[in-house]
PDB file of N, CA and C in Angstrom:
ATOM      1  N   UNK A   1     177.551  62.401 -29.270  1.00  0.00           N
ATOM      2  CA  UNK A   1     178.536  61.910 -30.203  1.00  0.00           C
ATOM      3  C   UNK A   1     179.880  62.582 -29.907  1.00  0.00           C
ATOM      4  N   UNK A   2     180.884  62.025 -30.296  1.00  0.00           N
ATOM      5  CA  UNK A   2     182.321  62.434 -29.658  1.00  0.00           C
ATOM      6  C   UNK A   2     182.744  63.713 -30.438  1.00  0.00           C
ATOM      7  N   UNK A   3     182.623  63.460 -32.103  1.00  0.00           N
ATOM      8  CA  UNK A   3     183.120  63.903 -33.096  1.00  0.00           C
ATOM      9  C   UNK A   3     182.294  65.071 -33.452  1.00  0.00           C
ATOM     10  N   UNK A   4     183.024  66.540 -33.464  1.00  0.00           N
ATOM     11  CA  UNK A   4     182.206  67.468 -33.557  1.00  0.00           C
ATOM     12  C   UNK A   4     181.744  67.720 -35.627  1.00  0.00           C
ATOM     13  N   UNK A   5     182.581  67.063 -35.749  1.00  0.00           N
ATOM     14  CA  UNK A   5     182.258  66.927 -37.770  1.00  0.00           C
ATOM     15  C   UNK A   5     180.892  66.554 -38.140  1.00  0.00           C
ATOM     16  N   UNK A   6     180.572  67.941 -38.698  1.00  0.00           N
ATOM     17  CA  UNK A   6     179.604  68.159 -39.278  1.00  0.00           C
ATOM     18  C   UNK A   6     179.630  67.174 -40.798  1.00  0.00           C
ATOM     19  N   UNK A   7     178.147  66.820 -41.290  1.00  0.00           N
ATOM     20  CA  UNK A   7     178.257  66.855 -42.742  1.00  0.00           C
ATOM     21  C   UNK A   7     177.162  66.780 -43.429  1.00  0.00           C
ATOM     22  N   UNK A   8     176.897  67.169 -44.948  1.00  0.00           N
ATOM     23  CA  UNK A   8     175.596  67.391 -45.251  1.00  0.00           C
ATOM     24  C   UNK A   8     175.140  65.760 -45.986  1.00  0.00           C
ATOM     25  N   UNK A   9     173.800  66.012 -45.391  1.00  0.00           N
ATOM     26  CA  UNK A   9     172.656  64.614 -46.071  1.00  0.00           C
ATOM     27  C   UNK A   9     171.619  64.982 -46.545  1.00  0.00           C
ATOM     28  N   UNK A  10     171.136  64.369 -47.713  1.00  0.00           N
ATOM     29  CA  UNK A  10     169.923  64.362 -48.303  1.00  0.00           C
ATOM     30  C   UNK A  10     169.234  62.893 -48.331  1.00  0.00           C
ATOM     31  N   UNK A  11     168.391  62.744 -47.700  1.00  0.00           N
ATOM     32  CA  UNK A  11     167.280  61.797 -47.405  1.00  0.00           C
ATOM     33  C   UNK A  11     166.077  61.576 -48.190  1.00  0.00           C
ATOM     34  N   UNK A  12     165.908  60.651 -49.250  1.00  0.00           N
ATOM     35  CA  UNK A  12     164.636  60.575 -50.293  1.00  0.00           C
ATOM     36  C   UNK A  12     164.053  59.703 -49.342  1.00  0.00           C
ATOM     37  N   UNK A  13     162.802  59.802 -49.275  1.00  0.00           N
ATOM     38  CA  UNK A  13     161.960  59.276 -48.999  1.00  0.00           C
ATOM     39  C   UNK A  13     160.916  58.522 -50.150  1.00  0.00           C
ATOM     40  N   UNK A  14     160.427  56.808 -49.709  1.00  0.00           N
ATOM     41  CA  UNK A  14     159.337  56.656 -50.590  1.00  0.00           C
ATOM     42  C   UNK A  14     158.042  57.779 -50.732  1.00  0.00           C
ATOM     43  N   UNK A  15     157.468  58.255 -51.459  1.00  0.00           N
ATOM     44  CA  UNK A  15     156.140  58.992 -51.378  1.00  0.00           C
ATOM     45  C   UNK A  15     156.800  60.674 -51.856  1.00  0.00           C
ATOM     46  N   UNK A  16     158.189  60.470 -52.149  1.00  0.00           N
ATOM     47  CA  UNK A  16     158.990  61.617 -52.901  1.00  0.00           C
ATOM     48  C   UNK A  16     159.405  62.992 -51.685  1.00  0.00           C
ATOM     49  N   UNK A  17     159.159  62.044 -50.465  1.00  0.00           N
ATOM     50  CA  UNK A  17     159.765  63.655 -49.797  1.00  0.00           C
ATOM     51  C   UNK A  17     161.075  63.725 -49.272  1.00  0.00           C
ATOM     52  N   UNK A  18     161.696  64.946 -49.393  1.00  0.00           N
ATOM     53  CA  UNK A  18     163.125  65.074 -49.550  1.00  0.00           C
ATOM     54  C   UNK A  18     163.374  65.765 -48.413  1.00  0.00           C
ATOM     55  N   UNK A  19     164.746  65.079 -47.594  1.00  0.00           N
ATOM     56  CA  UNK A  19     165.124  66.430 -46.326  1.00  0.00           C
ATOM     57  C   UNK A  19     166.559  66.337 -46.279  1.00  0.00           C
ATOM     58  N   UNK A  20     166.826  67.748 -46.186  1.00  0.00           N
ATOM     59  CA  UNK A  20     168.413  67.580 -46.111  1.00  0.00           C
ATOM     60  C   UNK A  20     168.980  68.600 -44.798  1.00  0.00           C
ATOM     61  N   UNK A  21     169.776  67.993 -44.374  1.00  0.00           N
ATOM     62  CA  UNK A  21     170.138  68.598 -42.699  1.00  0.00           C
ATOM     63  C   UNK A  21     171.631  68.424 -42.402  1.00  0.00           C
ATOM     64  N   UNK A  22     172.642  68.877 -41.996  1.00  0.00           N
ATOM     65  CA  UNK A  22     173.572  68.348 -41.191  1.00  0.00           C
ATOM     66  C   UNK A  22     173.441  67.772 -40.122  1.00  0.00           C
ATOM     67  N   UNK A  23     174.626  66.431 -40.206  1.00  0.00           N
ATOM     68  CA  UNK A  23     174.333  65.570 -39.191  1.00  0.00           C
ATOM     69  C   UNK A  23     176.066  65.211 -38.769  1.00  0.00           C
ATOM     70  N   UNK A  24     176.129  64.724 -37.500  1.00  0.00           N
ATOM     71  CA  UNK A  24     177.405  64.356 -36.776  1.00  0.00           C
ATOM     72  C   UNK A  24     177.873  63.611 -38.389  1.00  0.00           C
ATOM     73  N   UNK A  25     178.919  63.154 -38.038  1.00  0.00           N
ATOM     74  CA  UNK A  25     179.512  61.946 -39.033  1.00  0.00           C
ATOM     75  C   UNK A  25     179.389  60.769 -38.304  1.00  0.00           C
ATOM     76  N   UNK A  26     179.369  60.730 -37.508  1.00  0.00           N
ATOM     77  CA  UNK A  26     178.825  59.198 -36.634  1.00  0.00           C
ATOM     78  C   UNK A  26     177.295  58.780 -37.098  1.00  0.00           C
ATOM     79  N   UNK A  27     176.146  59.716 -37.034  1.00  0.00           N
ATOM     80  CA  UNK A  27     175.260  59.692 -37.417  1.00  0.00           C
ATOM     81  C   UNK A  27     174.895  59.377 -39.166  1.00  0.00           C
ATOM     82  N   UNK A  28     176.102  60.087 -39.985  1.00  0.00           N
ATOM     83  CA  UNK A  28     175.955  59.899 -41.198  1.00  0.00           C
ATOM     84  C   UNK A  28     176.406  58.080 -41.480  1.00  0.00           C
ATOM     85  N   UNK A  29     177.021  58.005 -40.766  1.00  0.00           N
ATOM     86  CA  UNK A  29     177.785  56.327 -40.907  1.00  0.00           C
ATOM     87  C   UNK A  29     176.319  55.469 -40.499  1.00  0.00           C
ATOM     88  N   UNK A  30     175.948  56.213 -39.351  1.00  0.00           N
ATOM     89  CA  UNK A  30     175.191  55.084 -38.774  1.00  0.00           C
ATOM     90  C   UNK A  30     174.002  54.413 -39.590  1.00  0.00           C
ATOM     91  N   UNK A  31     173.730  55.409 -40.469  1.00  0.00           N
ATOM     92  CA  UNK A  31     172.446  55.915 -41.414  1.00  0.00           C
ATOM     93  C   UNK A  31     172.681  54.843 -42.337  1.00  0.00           C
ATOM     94  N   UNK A  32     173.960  55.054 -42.505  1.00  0.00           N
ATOM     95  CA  UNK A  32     174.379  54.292 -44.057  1.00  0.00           C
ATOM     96  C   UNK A  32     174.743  52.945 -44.127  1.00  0.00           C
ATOM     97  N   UNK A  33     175.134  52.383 -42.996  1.00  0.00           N
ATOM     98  CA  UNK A  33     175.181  51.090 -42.528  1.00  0.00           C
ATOM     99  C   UNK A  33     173.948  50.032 -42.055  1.00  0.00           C
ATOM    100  N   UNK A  34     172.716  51.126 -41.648  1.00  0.00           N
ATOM    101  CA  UNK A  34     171.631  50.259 -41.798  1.00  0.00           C
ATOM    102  C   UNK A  34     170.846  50.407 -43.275  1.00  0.00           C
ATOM    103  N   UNK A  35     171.521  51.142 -43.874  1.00  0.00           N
ATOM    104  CA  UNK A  35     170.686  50.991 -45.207  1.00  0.00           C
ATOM    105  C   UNK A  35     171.266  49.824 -46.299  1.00  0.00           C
ATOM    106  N   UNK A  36     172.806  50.016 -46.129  1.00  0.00           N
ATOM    107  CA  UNK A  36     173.330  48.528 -46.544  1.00  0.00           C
ATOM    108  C   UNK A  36     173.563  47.047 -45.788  1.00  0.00           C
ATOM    109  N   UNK A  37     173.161  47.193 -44.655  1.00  0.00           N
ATOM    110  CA  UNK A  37     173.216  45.983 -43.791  1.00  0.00           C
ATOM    111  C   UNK A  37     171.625  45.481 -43.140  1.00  0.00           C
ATOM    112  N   UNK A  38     171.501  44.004 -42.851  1.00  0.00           N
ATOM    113  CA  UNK A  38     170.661  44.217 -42.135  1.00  0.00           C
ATOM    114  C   UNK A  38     170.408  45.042 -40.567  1.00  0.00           C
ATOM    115  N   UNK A  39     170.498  46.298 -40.412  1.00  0.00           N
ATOM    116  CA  UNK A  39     170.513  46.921 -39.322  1.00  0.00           C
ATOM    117  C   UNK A  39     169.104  47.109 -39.001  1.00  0.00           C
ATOM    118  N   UNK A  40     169.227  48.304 -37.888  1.00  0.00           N
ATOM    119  CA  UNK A  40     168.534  48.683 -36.890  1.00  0.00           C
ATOM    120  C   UNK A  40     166.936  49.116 -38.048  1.00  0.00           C
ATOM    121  N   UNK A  41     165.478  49.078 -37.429  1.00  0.00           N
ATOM    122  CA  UNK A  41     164.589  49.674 -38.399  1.00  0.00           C
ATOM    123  C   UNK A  41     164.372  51.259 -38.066  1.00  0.00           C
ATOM    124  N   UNK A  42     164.890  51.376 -36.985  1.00  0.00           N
ATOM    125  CA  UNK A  42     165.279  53.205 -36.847  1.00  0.00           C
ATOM    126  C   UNK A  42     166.230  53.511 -36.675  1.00  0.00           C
ATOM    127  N   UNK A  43     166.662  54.763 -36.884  1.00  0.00           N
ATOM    128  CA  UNK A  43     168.231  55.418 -36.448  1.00  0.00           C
ATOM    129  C   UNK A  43     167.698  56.898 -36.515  1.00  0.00           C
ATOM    130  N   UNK A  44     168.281  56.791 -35.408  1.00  0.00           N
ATOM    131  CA  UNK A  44     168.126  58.529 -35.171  1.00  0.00           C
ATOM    132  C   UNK A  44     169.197  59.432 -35.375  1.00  0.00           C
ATOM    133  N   UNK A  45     169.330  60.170 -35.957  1.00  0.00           N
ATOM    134  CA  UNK A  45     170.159  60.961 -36.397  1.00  0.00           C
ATOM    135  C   UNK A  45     170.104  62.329 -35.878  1.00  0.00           C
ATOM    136  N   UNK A  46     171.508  62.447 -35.640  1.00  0.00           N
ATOM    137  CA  UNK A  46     171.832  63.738 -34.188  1.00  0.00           C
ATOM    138  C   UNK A  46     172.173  65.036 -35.174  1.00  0.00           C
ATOM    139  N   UNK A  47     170.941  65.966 -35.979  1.00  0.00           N
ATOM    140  CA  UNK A  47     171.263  66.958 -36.807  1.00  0.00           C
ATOM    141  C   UNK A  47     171.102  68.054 -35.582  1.00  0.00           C
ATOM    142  N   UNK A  48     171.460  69.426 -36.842  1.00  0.00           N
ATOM    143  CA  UNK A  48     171.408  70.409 -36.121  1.00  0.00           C
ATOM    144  C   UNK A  48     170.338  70.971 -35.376  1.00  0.00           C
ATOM    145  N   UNK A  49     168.997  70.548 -36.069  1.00  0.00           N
ATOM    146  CA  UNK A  49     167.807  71.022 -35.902  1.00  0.00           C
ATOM    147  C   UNK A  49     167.245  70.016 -34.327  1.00  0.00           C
ATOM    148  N   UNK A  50     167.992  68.986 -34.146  1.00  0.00           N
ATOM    149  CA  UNK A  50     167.626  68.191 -33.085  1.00  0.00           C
ATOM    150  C   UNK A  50     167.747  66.388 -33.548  1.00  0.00           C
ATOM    151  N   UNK A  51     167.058  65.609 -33.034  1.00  0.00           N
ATOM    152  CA  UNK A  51     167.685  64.063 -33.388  1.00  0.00           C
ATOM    153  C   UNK A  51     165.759  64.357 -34.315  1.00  0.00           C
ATOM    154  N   UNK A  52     166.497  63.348 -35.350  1.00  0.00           N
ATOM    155  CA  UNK A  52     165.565  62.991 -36.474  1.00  0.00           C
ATOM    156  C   UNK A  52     165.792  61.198 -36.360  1.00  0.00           C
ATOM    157  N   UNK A  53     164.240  60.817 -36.178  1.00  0.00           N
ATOM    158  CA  UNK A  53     163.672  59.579 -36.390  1.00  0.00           C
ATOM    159  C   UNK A  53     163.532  59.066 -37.511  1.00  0.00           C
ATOM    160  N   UNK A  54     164.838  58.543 -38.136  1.00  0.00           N
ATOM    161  CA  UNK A  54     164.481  58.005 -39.654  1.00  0.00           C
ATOM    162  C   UNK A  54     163.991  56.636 -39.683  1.00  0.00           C
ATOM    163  N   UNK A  55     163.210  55.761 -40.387  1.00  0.00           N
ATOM    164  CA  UNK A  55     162.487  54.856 -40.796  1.00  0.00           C
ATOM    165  C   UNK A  55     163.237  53.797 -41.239  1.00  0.00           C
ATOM    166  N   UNK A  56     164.027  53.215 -41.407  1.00  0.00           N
ATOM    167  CA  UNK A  56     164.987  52.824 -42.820  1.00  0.00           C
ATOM    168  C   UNK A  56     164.320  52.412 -43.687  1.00  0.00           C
ATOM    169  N   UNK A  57     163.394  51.576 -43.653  1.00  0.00           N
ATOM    170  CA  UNK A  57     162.658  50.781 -45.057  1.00  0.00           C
ATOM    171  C   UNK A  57     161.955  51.822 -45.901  1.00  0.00           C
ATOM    172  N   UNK A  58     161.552  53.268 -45.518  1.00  0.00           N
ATOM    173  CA  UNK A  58     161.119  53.914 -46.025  1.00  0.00           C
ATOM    174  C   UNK A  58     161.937  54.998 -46.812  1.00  0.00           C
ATOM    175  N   UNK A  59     162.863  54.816 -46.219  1.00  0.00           N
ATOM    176  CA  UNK A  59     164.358  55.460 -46.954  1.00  0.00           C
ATOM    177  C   UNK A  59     164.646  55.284 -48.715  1.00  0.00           C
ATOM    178  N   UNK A  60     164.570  55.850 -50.168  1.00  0.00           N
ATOM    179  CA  UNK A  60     164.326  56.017 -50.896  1.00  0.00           C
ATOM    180  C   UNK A  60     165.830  55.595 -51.367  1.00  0.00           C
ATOM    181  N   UNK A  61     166.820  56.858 -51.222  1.00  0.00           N
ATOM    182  CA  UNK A  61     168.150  57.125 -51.355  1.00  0.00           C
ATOM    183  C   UNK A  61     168.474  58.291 -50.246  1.00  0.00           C
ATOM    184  N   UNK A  62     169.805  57.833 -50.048  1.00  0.00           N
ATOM    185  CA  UNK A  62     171.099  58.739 -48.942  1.00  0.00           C
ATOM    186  C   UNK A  62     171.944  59.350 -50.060  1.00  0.00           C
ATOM    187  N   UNK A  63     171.851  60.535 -49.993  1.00  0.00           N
ATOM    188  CA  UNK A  63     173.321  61.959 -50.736  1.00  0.00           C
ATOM    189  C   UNK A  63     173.821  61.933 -49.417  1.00  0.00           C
ATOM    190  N   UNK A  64     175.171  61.821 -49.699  1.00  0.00           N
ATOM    191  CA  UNK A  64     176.190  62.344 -48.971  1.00  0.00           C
ATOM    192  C   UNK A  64     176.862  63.213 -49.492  1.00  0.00           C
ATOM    193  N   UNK A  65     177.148  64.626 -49.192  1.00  0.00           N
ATOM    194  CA  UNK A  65     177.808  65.588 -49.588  1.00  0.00           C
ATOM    195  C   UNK A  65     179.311  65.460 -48.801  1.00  0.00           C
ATOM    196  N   UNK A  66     180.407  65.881 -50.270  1.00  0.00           N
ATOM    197  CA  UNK A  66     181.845  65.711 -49.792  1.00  0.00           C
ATOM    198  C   UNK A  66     182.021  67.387 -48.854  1.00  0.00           C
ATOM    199  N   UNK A  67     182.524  67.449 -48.092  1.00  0.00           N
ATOM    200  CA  UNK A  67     183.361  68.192 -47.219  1.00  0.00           C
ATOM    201  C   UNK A  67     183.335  69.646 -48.616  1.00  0.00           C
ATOM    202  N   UNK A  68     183.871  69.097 -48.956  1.00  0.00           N
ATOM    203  CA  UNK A  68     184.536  70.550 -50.270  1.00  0.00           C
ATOM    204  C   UNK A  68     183.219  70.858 -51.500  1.00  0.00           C
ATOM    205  N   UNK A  69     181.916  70.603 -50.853  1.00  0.00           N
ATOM    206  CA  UNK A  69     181.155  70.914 -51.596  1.00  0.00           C
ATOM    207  C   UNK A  69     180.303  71.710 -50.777  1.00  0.00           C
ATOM    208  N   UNK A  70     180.402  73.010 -51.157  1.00  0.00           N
ATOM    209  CA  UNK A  70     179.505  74.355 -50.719  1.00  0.00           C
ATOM    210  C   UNK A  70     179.793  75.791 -51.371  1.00  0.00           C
ATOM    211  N   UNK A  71     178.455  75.873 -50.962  1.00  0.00           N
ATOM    212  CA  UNK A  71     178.447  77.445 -51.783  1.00  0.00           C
ATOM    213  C   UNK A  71     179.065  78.637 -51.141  1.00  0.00           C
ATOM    214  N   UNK A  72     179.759  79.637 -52.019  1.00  0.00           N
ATOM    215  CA  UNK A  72     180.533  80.701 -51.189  1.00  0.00           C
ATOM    216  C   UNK A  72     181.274  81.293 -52.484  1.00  0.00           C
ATOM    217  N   UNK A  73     182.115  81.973 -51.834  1.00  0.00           N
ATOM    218  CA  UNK A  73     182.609  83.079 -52.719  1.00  0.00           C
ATOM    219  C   UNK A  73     184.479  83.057 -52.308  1.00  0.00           C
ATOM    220  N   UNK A  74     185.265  83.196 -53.203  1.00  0.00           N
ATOM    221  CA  UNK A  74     186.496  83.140 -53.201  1.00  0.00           C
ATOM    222  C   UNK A  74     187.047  84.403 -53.722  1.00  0.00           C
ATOM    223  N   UNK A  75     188.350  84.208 -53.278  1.00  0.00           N
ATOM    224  CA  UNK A  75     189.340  85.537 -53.658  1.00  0.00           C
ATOM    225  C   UNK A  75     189.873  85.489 -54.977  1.00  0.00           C
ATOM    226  N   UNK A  76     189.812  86.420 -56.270  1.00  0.00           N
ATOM    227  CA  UNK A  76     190.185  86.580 -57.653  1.00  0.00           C
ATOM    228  C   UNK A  76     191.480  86.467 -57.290  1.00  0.00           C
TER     229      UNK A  76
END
């Protein structure tokens, strides 16, 4: 993928299992376009941990986390 932008996803699955990983933003698009379109029945998604084989029909719900949402600590 071109774009080194990271971003966080949470993946429901039917049967209640949950995974959440960073993935390219190309990958996050790609995800989300076969879940609202008739797309592809896999997409692999280029996370940190390595490419993940997602299912789409088995796909529950997609979280997309904004950029400015993470945990940490700031200056008083």
């Amino acid at each position: 993928m071109a774009s080194g932008v990271r971003v966080k996803i949470e993946i429901g699955f039917q049967g209640g299992q949950v995974i959440g990983t960073f993935v390219t933003q190309e990958s996050a698009d790609q995800l989300e376009r076969a879940l609202h379109e008739d797309g592809p029945r896999v997409v692999v998604l280029d996370t940190d941990e390595g490419p993940y084989h997602v299912v789409v029909p088995e796909v529950a719900y997609l979280r997309r986390f904004n950029r400015s949402s993470h945990v940490g600590f700031t200056a008083a």
